[in-house]
Protein backbone atom coordinates (compact mmCIF):
# COMPACT_ATOMS: atom_id res chain seq x y z
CA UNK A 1 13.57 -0.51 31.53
CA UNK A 2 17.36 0.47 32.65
CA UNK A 3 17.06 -2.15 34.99
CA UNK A 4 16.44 0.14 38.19
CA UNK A 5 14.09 -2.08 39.53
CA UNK A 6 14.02 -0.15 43.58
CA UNK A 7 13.96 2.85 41.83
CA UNK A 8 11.49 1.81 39.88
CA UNK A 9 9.42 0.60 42.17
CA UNK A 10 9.43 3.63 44.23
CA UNK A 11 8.26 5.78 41.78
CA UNK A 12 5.59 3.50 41.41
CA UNK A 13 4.75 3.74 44.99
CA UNK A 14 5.34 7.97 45.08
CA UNK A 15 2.72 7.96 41.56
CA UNK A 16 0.03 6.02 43.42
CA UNK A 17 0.42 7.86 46.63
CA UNK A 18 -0.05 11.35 44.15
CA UNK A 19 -2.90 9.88 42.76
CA UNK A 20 -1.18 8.70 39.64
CA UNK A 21 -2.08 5.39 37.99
CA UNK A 22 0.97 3.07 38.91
CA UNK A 23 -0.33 -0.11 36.86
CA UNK A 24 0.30 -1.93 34.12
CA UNK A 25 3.83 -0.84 34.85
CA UNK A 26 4.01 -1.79 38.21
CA UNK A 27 2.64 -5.65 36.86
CA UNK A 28 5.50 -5.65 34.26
CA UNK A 29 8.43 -4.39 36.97
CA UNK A 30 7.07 -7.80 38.92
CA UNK A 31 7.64 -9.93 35.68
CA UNK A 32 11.18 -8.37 35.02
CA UNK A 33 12.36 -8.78 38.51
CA UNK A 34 10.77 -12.75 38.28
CA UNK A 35 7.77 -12.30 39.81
CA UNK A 36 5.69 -13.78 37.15
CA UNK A 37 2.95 -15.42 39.72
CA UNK A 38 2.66 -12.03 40.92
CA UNK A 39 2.52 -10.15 38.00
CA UNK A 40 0.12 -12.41 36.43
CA UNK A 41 -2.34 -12.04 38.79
CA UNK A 42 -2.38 -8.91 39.02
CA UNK A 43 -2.80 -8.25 35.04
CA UNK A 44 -5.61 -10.38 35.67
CA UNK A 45 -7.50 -8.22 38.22
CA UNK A 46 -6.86 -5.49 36.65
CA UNK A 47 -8.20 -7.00 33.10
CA UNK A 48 -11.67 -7.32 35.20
CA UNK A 49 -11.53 -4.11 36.43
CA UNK A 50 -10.10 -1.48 33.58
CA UNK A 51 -13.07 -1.35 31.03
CA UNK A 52 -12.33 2.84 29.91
CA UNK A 53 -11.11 2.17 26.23
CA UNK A 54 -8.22 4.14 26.50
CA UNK A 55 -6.81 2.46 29.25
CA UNK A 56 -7.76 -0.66 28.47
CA UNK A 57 -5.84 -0.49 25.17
CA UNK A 58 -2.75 0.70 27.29
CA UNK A 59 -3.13 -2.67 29.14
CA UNK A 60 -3.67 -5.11 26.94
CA UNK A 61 -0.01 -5.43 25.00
CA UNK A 62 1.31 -5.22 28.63
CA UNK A 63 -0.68 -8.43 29.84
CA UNK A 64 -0.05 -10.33 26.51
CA UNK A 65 3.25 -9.77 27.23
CA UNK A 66 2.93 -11.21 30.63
CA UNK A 67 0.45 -14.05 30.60
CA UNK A 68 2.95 -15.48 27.99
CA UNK A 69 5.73 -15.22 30.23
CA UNK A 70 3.38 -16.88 32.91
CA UNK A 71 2.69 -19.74 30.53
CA UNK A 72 -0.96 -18.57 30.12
CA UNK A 73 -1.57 -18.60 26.07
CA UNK A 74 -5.09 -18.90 25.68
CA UNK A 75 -5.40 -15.88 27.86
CA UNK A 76 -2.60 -14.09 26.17
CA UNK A 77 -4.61 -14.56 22.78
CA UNK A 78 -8.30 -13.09 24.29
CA UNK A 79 -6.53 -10.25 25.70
CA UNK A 80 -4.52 -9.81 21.83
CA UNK A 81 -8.24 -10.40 20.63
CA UNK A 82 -9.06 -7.56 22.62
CA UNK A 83 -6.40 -5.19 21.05
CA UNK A 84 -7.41 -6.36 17.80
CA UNK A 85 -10.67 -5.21 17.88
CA UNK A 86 -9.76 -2.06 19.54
CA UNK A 87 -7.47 -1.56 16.80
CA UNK A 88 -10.25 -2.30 13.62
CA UNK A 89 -12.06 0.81 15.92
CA UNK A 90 -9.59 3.22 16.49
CA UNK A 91 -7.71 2.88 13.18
CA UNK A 92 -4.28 4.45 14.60
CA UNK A 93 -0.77 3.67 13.89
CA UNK A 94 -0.15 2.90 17.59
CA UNK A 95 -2.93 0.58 18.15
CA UNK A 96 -2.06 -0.96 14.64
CA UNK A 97 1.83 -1.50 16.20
CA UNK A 98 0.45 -2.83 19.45
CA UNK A 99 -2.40 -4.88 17.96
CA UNK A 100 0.36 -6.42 15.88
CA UNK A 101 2.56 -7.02 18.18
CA UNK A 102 0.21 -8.91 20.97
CA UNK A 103 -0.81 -11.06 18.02
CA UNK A 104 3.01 -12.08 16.62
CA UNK A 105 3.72 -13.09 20.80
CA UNK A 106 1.04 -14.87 20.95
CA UNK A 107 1.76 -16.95 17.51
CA UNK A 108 5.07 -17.59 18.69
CA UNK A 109 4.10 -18.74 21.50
CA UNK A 110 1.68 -20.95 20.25
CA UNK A 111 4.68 -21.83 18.28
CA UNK A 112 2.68 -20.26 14.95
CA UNK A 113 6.57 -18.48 13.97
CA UNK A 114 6.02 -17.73 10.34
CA UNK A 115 2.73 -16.81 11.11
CA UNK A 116 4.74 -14.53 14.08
CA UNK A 117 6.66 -13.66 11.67
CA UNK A 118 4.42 -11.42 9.57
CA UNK A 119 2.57 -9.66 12.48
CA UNK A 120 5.91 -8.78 14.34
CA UNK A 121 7.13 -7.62 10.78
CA UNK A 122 4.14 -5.08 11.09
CA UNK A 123 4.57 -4.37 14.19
CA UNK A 124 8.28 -3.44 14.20
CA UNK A 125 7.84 -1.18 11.06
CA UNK A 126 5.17 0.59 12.75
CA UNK A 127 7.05 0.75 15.77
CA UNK A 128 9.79 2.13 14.12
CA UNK A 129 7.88 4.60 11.76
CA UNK A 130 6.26 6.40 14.72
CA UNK A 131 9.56 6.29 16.78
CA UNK A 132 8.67 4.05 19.53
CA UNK A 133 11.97 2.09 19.51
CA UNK A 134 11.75 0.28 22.43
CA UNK A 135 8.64 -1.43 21.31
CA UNK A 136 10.74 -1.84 18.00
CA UNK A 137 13.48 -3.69 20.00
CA UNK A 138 11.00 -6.05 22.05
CA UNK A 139 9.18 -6.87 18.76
CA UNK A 140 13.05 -7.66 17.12
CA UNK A 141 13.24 -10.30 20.12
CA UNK A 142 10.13 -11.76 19.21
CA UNK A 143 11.46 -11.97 15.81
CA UNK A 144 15.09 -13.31 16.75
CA UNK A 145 12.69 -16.30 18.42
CA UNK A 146 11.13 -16.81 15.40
CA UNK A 147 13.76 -16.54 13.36
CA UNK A 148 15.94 -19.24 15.52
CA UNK A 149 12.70 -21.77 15.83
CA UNK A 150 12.07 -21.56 11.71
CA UNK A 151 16.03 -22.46 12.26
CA UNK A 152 17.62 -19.08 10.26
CA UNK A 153 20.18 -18.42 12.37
CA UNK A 154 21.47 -15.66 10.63
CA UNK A 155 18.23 -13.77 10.57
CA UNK A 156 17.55 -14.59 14.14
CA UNK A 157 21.04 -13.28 14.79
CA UNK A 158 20.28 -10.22 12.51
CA UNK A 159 17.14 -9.36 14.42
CA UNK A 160 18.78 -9.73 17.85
CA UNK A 161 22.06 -7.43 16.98
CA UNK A 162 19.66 -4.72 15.88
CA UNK A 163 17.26 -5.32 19.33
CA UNK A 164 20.30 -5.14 21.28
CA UNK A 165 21.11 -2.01 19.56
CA UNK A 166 18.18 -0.41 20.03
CA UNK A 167 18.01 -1.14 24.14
CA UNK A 168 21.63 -0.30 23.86
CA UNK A 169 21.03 3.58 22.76
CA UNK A 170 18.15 3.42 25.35
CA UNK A 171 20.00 2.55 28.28
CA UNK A 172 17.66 -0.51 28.63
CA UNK A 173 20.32 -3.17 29.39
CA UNK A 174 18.16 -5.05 31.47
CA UNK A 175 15.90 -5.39 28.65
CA UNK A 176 19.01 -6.50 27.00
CA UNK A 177 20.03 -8.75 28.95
CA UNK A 178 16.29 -10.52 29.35
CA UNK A 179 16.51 -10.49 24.92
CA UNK A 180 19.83 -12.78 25.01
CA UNK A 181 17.99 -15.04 27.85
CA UNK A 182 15.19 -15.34 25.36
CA UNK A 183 16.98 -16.12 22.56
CA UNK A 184 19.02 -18.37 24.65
CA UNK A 185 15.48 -20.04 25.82
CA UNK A 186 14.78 -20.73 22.06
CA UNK A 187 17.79 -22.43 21.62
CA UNK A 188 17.50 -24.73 24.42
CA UNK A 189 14.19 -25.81 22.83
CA UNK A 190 14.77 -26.41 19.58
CA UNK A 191 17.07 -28.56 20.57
CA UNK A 192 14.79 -30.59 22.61
């Protein structure tokens, strides 16, 4: 998430060579360097292929993330579905913060945002009460989109000041930089 993407990518590469498992990360490098197409189908392969519980759970939030970004909603929502029901099983904070999550992205992009709204809410408190603040910050995007399409700018601006923040202290300024593109998306199509 600093935005490395060769040296990312060759660590990918060196993992899977070690025997390591290189994916869903290597799917969501793709979609950060643009290669949505790419990324998307290979969340989809790998949705066919991953049924262990534990690693399925690991992959779902990732492909949510990335079918939306590939356009694909319906298939967004199964695989948040998915999590869901993995969640009501597992009962944990984490699954309850990812579960959340993959269902405020896909209401906002269903363009749902209140309904966003109140599972991103969940999500980012989670987040932040087990100390995953990156997931924090993405879910604060998601919320600065919300935000900006229910047309509070000043929460919208709130939310993204305190993402940006977050990737700041993280060293994640690509992740940064993709969160001001995002909001900047939002605004081009609410005024549309």
């Amino acid at each position: 998430f600093r935005g490395e993407h060769e040296a990312a990518a060759a660590a990918y590469q060196e993992a899977s060579k070690r025997g390591h498992k290189s994916q869903p990360g290597l799917a969501q490098l793709w979609s950060a360097q643009g290669h949505i197409d790419k990324a998307a189908e290979e969340i989809r392969r790998l949705l066919v292929q991953v049924t262990h519980r534990r690693h399925r759970s690991h992959l779902l939030l990732a492909s949510v993330e990335i079918l939306l970004a590939a356009g694909l909603v319906l298939e967004a929502r199964v695989s948040a579905e998915e999590l869901s029901k993995l969640d009501a099983e597992l009962r944990t904070p984490l699954s309850y913060a990812a579960s959340s999550h993959a269902i405020g992205a896909v209401l906002l992009g269903e363009d749902r945002p209140q309904q966003a709204l109140v599972a991103l809410r969940d999500a980012t408190t989670t987040w932040d009460e087990i100390g995953a603040r990156y997931h924090s910050a993405k879910a604060r995007v998601l919320m600065a989109g919300a935000h900006r399409e229910l047309g509070d700018e000043v929460a919208a601006k709130a939310e993204l000041l305190a993402a940006a923040q977050l990737f700041d202290a993280l060293g994640a300024a690509a992740d940064r930089l993709h969160a001001e593109e995002f909001y900047r998306r939002k605004a081009g199509a609410d005024d549309t």
